[in-house]
PDB file of N, CA and C in Angstrom:
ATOM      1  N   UNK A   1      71.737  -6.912  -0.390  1.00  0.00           N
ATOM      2  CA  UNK A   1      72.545  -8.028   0.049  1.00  0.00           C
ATOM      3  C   UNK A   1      71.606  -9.207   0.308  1.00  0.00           C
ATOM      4  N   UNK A   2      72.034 -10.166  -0.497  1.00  0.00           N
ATOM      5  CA  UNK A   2      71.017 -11.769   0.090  1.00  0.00           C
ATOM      6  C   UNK A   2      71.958 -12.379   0.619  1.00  0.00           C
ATOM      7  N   UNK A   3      71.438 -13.006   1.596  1.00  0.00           N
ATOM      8  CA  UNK A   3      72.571 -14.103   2.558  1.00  0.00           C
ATOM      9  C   UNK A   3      71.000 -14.754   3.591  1.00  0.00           C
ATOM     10  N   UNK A   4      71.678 -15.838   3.502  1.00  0.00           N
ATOM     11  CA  UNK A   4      70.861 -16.776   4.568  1.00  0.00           C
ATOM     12  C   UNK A   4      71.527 -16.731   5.880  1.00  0.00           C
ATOM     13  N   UNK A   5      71.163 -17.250   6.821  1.00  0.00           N
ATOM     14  CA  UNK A   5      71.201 -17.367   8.186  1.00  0.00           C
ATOM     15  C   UNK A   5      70.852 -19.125   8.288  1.00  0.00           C
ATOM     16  N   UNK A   6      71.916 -19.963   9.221  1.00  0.00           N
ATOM     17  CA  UNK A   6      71.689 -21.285   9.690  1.00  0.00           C
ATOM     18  C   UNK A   6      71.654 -21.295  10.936  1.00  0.00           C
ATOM     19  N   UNK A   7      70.931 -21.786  11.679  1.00  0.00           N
ATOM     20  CA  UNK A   7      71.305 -21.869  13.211  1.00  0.00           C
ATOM     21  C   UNK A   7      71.600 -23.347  13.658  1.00  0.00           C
ATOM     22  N   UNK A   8      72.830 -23.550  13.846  1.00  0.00           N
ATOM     23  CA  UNK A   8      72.035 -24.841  14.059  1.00  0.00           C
ATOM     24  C   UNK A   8      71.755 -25.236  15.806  1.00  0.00           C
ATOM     25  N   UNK A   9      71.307 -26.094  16.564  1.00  0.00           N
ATOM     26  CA  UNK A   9      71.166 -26.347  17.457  1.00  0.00           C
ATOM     27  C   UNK A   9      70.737 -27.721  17.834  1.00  0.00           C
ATOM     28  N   UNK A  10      71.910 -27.944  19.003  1.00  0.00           N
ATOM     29  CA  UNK A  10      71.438 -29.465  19.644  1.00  0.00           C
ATOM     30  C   UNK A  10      70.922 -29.353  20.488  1.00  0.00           C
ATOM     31  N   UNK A  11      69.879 -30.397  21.221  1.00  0.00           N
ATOM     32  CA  UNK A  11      69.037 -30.631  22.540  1.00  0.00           C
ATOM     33  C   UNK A  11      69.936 -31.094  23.427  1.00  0.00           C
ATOM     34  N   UNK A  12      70.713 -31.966  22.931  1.00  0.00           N
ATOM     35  CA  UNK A  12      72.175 -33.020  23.980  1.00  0.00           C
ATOM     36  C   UNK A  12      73.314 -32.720  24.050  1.00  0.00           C
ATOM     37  N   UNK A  13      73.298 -31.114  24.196  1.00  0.00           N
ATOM     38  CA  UNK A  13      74.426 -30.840  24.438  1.00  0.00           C
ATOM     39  C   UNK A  13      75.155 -31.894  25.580  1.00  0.00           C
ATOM     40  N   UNK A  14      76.252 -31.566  25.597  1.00  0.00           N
ATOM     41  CA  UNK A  14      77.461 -32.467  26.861  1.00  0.00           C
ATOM     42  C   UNK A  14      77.589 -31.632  27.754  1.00  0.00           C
ATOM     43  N   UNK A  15      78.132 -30.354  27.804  1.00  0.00           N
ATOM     44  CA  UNK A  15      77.896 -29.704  29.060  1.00  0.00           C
ATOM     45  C   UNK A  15      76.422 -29.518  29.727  1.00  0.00           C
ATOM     46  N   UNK A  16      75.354 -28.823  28.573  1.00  0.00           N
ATOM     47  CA  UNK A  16      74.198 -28.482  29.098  1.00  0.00           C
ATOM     48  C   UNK A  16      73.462 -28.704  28.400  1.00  0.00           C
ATOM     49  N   UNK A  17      72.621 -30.095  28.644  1.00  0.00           N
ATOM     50  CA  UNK A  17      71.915 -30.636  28.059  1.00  0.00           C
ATOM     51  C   UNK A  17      70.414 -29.682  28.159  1.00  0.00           C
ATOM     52  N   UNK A  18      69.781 -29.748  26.748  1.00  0.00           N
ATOM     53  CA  UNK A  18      68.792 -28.383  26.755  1.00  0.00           C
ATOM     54  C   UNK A  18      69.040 -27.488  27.114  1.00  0.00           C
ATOM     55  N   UNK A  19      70.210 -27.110  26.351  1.00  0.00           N
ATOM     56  CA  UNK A  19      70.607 -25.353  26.498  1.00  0.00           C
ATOM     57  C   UNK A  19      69.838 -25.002  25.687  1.00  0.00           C
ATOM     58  N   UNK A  20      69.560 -25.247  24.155  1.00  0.00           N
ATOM     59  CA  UNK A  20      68.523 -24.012  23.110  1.00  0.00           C
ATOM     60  C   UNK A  20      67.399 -23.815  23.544  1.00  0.00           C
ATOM     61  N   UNK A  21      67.170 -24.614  24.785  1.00  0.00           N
ATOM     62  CA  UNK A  21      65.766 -24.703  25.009  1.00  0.00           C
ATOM     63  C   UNK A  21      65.486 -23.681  26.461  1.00  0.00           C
ATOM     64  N   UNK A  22      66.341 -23.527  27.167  1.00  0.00           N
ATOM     65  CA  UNK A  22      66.820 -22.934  28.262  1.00  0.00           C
ATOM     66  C   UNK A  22      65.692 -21.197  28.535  1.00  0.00           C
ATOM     67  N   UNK A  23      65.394 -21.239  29.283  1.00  0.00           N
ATOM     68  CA  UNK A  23      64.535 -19.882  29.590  1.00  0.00           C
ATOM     69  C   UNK A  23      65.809 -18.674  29.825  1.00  0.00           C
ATOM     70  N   UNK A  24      65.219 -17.692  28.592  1.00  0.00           N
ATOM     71  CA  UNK A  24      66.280 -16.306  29.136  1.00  0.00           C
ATOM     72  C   UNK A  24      65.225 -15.419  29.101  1.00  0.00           C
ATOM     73  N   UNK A  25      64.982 -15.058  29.749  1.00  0.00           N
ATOM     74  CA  UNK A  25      63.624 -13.596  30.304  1.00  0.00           C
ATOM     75  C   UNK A  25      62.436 -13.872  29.489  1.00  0.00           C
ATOM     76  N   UNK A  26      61.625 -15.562  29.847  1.00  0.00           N
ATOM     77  CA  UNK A  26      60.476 -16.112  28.926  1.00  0.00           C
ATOM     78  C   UNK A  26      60.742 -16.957  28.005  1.00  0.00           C
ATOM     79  N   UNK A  27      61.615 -16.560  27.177  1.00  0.00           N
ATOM     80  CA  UNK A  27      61.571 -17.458  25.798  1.00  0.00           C
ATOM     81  C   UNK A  27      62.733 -18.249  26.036  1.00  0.00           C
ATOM     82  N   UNK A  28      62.622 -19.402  25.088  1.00  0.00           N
ATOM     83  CA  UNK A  28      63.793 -19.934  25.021  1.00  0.00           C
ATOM     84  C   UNK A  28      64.963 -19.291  23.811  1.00  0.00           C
ATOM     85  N   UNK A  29      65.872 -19.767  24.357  1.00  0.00           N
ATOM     86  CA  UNK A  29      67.510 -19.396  24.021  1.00  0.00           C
ATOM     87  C   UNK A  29      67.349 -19.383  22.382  1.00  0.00           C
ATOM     88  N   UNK A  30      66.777 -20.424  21.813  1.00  0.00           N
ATOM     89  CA  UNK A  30      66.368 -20.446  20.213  1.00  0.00           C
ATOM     90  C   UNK A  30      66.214 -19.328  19.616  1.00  0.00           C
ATOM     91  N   UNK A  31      64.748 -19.248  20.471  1.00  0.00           N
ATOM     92  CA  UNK A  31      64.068 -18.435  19.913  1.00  0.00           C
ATOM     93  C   UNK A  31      64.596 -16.835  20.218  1.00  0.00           C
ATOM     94  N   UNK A  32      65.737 -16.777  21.437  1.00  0.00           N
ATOM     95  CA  UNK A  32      66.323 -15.604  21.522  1.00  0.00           C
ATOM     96  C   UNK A  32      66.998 -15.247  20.170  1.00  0.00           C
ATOM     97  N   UNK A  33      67.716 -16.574  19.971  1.00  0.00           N
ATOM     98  CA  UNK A  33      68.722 -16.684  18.830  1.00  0.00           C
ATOM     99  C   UNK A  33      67.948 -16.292  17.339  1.00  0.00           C
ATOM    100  N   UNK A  34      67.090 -16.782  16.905  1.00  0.00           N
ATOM    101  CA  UNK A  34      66.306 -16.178  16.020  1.00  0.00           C
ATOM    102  C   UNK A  34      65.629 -15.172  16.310  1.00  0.00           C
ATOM    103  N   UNK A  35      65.588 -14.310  17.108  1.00  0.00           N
ATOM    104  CA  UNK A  35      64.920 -13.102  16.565  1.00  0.00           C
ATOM    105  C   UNK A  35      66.118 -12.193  16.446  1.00  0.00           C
ATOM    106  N   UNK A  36      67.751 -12.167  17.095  1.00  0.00           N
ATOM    107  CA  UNK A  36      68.540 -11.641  16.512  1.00  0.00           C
ATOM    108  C   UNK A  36      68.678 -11.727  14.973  1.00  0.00           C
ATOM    109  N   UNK A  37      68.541 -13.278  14.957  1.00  0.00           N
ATOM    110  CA  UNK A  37      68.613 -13.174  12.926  1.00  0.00           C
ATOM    111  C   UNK A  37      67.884 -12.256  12.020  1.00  0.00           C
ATOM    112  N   UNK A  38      66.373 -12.650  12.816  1.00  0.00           N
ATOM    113  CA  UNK A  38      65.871 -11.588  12.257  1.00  0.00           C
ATOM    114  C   UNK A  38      65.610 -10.400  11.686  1.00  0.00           C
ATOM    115  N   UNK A  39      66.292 -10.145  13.063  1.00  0.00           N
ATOM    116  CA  UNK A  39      66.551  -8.413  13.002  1.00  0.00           C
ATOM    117  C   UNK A  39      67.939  -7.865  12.251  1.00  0.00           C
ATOM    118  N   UNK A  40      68.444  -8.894  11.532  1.00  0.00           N
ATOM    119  CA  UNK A  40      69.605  -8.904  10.787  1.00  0.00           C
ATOM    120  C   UNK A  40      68.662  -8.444   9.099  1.00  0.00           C
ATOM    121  N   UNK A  41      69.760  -8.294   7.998  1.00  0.00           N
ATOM    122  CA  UNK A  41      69.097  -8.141   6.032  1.00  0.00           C
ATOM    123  C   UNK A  41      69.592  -9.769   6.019  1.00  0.00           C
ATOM    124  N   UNK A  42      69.379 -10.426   6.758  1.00  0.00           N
ATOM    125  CA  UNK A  42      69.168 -12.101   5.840  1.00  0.00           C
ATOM    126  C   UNK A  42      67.869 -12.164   5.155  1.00  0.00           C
ATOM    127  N   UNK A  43      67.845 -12.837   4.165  1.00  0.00           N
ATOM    128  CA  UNK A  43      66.875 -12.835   3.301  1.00  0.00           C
ATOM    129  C   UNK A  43      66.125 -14.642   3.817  1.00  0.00           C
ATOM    130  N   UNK A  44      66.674 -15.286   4.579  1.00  0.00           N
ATOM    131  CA  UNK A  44      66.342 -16.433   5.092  1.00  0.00           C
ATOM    132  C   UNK A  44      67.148 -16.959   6.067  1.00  0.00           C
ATOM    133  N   UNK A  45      66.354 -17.817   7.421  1.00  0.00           N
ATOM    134  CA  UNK A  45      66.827 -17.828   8.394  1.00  0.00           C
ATOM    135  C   UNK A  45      66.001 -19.661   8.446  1.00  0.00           C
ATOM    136  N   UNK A  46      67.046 -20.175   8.756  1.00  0.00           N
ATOM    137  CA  UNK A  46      66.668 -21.505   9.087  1.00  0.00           C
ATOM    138  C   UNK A  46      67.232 -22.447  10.689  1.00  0.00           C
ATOM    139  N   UNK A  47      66.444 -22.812  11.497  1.00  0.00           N
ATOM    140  CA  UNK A  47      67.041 -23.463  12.364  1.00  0.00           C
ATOM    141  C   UNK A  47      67.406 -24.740  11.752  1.00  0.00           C
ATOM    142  N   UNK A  48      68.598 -25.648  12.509  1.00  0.00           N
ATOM    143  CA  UNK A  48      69.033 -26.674  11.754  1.00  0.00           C
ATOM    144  C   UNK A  48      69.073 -27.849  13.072  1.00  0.00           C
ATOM    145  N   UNK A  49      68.105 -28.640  13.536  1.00  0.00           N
ATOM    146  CA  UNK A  49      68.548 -29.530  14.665  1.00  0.00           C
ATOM    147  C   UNK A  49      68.220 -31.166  14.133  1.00  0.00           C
ATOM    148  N   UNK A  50      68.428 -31.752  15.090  1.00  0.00           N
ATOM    149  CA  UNK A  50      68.204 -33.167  15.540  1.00  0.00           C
ATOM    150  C   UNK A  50      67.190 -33.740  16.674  1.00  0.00           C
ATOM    151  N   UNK A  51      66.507 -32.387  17.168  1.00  0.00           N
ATOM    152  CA  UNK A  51      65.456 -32.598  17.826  1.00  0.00           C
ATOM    153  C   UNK A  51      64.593 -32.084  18.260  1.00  0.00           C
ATOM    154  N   UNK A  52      63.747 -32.992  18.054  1.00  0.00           N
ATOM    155  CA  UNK A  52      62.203 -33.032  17.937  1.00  0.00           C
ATOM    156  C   UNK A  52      61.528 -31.828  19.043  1.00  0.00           C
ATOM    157  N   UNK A  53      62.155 -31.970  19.793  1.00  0.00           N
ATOM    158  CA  UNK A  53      61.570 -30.462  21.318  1.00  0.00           C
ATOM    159  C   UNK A  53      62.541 -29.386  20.765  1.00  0.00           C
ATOM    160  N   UNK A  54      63.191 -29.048  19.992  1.00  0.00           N
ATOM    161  CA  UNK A  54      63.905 -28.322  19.048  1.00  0.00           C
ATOM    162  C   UNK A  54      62.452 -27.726  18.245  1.00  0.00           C
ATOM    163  N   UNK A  55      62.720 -28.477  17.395  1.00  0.00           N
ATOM    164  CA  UNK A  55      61.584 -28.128  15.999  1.00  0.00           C
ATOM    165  C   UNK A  55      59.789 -27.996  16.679  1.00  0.00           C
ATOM    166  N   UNK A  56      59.622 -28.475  17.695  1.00  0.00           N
ATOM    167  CA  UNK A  56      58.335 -27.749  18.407  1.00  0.00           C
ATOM    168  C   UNK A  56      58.037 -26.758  19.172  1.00  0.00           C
ATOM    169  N   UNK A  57      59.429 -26.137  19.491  1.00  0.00           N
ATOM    170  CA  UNK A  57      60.016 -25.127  20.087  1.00  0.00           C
ATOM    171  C   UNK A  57      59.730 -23.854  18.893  1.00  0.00           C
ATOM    172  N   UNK A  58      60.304 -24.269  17.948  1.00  0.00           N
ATOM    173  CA  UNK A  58      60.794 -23.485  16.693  1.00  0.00           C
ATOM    174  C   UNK A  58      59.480 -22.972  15.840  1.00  0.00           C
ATOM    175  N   UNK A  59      58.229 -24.166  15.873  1.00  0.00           N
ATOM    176  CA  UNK A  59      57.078 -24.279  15.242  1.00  0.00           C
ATOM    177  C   UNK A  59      55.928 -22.540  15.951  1.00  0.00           C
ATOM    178  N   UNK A  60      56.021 -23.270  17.528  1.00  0.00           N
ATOM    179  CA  UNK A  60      55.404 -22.445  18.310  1.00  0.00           C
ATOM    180  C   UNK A  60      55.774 -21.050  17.989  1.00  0.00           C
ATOM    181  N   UNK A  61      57.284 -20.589  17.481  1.00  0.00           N
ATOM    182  CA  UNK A  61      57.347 -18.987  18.219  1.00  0.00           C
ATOM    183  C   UNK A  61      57.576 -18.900  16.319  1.00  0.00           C
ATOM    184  N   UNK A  62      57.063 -19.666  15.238  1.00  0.00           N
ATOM    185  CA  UNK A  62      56.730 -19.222  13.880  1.00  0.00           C
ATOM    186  C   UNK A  62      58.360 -19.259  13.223  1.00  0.00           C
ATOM    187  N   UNK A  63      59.673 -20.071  13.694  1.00  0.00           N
ATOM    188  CA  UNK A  63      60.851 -20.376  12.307  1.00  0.00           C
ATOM    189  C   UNK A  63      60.522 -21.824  12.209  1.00  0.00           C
ATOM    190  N   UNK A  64      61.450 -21.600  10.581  1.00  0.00           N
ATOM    191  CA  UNK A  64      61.681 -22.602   9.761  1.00  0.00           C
ATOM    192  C   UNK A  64      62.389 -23.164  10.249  1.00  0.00           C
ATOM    193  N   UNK A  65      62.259 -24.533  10.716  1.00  0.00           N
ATOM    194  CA  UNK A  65      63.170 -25.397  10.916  1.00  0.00           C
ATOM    195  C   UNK A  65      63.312 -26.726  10.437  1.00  0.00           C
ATOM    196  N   UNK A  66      64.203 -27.079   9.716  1.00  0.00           N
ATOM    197  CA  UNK A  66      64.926 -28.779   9.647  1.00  0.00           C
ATOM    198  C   UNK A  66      64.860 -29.620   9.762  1.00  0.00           C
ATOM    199  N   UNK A  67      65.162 -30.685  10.606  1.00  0.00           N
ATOM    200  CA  UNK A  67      65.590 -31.688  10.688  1.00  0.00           C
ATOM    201  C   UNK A  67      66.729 -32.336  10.262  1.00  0.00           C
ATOM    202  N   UNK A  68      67.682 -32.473  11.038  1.00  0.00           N
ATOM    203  CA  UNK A  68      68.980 -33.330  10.591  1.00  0.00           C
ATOM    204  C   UNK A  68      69.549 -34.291  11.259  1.00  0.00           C
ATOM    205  N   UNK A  69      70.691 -35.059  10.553  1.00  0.00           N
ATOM    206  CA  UNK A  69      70.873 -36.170  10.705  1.00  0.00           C
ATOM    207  C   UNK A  69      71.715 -36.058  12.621  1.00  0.00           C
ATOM    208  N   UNK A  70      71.200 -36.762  13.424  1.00  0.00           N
ATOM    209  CA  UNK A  70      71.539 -36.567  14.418  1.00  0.00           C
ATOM    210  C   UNK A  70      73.315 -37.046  14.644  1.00  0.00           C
ATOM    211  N   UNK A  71      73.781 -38.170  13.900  1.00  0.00           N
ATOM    212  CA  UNK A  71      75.238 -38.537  14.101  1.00  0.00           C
ATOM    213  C   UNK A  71      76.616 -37.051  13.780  1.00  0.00           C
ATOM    214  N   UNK A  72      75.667 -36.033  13.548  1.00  0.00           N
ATOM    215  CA  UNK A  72      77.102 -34.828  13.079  1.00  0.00           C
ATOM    216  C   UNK A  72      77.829 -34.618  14.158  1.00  0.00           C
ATOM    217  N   UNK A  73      78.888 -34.057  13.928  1.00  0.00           N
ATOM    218  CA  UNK A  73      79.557 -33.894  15.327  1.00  0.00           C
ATOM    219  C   UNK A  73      79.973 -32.449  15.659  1.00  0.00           C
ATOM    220  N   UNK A  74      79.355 -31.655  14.074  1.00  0.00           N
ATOM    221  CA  UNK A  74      79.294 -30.272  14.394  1.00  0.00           C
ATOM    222  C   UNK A  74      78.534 -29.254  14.377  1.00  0.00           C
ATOM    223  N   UNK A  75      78.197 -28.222  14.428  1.00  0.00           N
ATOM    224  CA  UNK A  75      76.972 -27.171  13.776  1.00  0.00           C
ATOM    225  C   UNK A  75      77.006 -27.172  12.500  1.00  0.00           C
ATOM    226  N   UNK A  76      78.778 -26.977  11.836  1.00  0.00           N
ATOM    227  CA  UNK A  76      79.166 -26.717  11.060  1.00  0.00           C
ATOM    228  C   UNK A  76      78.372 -28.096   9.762  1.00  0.00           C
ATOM    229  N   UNK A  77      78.471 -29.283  10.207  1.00  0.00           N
ATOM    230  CA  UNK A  77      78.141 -30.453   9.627  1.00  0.00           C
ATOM    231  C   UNK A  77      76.408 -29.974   9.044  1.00  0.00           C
ATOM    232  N   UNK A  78      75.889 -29.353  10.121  1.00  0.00           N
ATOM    233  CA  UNK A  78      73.888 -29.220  10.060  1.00  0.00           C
ATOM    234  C   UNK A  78      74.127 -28.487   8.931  1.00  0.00           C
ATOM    235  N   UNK A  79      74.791 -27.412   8.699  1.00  0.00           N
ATOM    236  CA  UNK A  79      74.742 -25.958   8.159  1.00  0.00           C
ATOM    237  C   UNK A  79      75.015 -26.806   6.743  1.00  0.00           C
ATOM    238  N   UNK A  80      75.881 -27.630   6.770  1.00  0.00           N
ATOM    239  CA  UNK A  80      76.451 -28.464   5.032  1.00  0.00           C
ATOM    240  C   UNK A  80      75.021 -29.288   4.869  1.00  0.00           C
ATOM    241  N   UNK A  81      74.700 -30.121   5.235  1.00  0.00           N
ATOM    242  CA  UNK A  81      73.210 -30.622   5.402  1.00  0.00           C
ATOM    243  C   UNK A  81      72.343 -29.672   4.773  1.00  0.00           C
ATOM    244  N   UNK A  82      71.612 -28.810   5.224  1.00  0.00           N
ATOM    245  CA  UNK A  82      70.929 -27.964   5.071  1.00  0.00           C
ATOM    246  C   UNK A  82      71.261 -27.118   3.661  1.00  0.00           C
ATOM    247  N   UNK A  83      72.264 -26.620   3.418  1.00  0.00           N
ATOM    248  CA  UNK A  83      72.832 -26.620   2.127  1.00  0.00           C
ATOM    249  C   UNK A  83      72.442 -27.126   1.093  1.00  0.00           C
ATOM    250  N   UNK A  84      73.005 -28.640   1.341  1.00  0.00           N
ATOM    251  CA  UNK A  84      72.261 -29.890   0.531  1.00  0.00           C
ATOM    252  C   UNK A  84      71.162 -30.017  -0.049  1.00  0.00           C
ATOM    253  N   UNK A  85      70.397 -30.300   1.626  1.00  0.00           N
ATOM    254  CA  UNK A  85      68.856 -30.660   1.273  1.00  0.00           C
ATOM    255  C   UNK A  85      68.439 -29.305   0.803  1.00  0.00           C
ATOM    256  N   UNK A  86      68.744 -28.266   0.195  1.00  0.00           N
ATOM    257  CA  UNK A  86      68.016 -26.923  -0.628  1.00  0.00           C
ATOM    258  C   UNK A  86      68.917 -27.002  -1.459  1.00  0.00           C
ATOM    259  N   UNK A  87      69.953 -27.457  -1.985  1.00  0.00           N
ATOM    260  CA  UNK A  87      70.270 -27.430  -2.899  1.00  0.00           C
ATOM    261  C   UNK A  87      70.712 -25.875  -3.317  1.00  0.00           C
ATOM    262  N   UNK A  88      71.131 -25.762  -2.848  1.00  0.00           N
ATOM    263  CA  UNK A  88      71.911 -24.149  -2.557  1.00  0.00           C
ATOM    264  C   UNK A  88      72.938 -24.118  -3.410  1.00  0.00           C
ATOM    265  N   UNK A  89      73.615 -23.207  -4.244  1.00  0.00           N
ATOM    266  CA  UNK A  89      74.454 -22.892  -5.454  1.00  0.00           C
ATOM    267  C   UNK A  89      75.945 -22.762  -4.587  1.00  0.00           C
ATOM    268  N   UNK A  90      76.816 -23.554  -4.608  1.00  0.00           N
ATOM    269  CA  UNK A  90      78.643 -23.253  -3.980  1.00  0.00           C
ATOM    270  C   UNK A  90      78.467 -21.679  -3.911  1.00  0.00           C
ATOM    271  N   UNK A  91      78.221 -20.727  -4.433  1.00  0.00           N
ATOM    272  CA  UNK A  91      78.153 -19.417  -4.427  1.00  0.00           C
ATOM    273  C   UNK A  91      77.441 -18.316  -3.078  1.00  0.00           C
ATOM    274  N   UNK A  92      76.571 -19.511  -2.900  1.00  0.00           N
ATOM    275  CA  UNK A  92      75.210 -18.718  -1.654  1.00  0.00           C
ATOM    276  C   UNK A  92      75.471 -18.450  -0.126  1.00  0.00           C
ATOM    277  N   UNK A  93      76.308 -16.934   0.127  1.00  0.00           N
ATOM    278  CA  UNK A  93      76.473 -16.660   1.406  1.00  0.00           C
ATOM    279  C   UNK A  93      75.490 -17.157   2.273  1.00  0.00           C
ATOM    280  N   UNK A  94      76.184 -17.657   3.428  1.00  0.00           N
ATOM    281  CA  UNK A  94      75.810 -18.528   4.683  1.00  0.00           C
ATOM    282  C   UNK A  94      76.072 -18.502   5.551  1.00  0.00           C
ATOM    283  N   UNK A  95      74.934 -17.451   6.972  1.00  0.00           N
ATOM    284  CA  UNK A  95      76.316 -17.262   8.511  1.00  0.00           C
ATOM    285  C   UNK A  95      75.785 -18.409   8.941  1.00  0.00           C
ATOM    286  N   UNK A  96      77.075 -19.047   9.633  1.00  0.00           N
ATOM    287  CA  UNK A  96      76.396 -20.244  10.715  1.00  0.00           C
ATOM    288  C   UNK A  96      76.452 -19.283  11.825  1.00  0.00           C
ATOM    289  N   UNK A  97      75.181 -18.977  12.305  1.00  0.00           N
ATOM    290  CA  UNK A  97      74.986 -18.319  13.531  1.00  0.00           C
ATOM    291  C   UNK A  97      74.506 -19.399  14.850  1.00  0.00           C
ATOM    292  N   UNK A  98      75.469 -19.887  16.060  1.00  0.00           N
ATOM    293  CA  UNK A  98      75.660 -20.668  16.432  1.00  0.00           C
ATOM    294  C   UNK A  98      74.088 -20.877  17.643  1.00  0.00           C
ATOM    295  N   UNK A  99      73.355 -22.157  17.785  1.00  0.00           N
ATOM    296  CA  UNK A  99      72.225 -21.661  18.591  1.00  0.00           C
ATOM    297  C   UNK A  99      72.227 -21.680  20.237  1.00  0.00           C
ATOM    298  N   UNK A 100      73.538 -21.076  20.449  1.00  0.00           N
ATOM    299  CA  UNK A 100      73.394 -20.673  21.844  1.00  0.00           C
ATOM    300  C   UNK A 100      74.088 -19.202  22.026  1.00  0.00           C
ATOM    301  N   UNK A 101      73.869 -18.705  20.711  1.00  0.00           N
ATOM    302  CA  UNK A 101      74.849 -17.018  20.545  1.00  0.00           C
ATOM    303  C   UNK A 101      73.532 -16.276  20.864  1.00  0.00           C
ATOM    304  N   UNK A 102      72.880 -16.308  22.007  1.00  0.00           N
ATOM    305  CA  UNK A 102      71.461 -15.596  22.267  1.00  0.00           C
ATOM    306  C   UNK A 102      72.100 -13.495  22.069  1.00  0.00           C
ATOM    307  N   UNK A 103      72.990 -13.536  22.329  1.00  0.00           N
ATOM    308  CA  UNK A 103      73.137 -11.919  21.872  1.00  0.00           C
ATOM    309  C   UNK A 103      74.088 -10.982  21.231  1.00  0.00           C
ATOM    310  N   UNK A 104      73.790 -11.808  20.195  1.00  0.00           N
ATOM    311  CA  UNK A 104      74.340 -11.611  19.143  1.00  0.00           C
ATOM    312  C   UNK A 104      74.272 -10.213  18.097  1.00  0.00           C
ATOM    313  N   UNK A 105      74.564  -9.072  18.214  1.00  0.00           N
ATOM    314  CA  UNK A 105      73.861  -8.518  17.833  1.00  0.00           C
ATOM    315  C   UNK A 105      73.544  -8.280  16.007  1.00  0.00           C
ATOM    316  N   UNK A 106      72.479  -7.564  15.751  1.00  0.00           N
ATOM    317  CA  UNK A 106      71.756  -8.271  14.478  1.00  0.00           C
ATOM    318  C   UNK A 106      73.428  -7.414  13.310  1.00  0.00           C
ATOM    319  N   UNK A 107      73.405  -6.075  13.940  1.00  0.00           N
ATOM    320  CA  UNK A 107      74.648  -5.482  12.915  1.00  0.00           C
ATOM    321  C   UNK A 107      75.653  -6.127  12.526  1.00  0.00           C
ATOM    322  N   UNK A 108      76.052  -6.966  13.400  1.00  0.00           N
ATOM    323  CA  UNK A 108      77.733  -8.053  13.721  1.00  0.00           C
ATOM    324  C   UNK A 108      77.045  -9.178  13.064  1.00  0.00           C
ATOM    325  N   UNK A 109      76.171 -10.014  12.753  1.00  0.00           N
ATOM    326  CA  UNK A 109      75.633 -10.543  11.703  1.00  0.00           C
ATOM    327  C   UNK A 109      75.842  -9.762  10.432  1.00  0.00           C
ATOM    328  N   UNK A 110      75.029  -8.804  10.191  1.00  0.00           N
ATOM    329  CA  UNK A 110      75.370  -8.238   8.305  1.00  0.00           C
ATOM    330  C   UNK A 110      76.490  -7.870   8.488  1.00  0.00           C
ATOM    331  N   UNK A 111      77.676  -7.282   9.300  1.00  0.00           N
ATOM    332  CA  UNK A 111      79.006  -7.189   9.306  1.00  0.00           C
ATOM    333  C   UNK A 111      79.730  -8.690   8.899  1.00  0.00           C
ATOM    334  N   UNK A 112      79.290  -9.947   9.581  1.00  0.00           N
ATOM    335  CA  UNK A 112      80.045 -10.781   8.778  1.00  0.00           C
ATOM    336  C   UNK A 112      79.701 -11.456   7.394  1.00  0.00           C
ATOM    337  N   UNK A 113      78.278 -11.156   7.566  1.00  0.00           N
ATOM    338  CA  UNK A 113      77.487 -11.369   5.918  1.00  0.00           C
ATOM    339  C   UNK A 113      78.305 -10.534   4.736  1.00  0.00           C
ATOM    340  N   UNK A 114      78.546  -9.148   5.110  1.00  0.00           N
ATOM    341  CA  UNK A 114      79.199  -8.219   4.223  1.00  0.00           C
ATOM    342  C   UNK A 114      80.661  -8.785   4.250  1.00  0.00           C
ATOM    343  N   UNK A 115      81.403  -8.908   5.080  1.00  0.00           N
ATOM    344  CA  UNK A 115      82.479  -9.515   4.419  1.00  0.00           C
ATOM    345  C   UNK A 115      82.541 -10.451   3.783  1.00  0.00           C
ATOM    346  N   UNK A 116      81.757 -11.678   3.561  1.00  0.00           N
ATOM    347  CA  UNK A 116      81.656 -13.066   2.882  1.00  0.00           C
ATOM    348  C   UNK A 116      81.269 -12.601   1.683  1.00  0.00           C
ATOM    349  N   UNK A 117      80.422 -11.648   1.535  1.00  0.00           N
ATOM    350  CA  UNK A 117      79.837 -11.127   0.003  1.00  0.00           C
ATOM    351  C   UNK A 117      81.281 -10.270  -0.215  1.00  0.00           C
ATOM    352  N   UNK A 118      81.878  -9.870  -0.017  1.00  0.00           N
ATOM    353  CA  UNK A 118      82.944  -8.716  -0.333  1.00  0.00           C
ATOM    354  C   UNK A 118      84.093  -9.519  -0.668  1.00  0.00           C
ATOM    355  N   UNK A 119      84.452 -10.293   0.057  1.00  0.00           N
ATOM    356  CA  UNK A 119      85.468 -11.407  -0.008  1.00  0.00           C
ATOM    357  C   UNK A 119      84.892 -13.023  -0.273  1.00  0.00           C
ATOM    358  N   UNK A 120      84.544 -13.482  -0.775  1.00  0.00           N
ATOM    359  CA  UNK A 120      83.586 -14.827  -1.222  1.00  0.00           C
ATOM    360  C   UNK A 120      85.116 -16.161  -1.344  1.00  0.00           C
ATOM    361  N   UNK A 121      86.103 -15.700  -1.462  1.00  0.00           N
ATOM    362  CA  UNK A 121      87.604 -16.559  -1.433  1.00  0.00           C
ATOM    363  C   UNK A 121      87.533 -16.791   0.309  1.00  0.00           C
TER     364      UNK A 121
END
């Protein structure tokens, strides 16, 4: 099974501003969030933000991350972005795994990966 993984994540959130960044037992919430991906059969895992203590966050604990256009108004918007800028085939399963889903577990990821490959309509 190939499927990518998007995360995306804002710094400004409205309720809680620097939530991805947020300490949960050491690390931040991100980086909680990506190592669930990890531990998922994605064949690629990308964070998707608008900021900069984001992507130095992301650098330090070793994911790929982005840069995107900060005016989106959704995750969903980063995840089409990101798409884009790789130039990704209409065909190429894609979880938006959201970046404050810190426990997530990695099975319930390839569980919804496997249905998108099984059902692609």
């Amino acid at each position: 099974m190939s499927y990518a993984i998007v995360i995306p994540a804002r710094y400004d959130s409205k309720r809680l501003p620097g939530k991805a960044l947020k300490n949960i037992k050491g690390k931040p919430m991100i980086q909680r969030v990506h190592e669930a991906a990890h531990s998922s059969q994605a064949s690629e895992i990308i964070v998707a933000t608008d900021s900069e203590k984001i992507k130095k966050a992301c650098d330090q604990f070793g994911a790929k991350c982005l840069m995107t256009n900060e005016q989106h108004r959704s995750g969903t918007d980063r995840v089409n972005e990101i798409a884009e800028k790789l130039n990704w085939p209409d065909e190429r399963i894609i979880v938006n795994l959201q970046g404050d889903n810190a426990l997530m577990p990695s099975d319930n990821i390839d569980q919804v990966a496997n249905l998108l490959i099984d059902q692609p309509e």
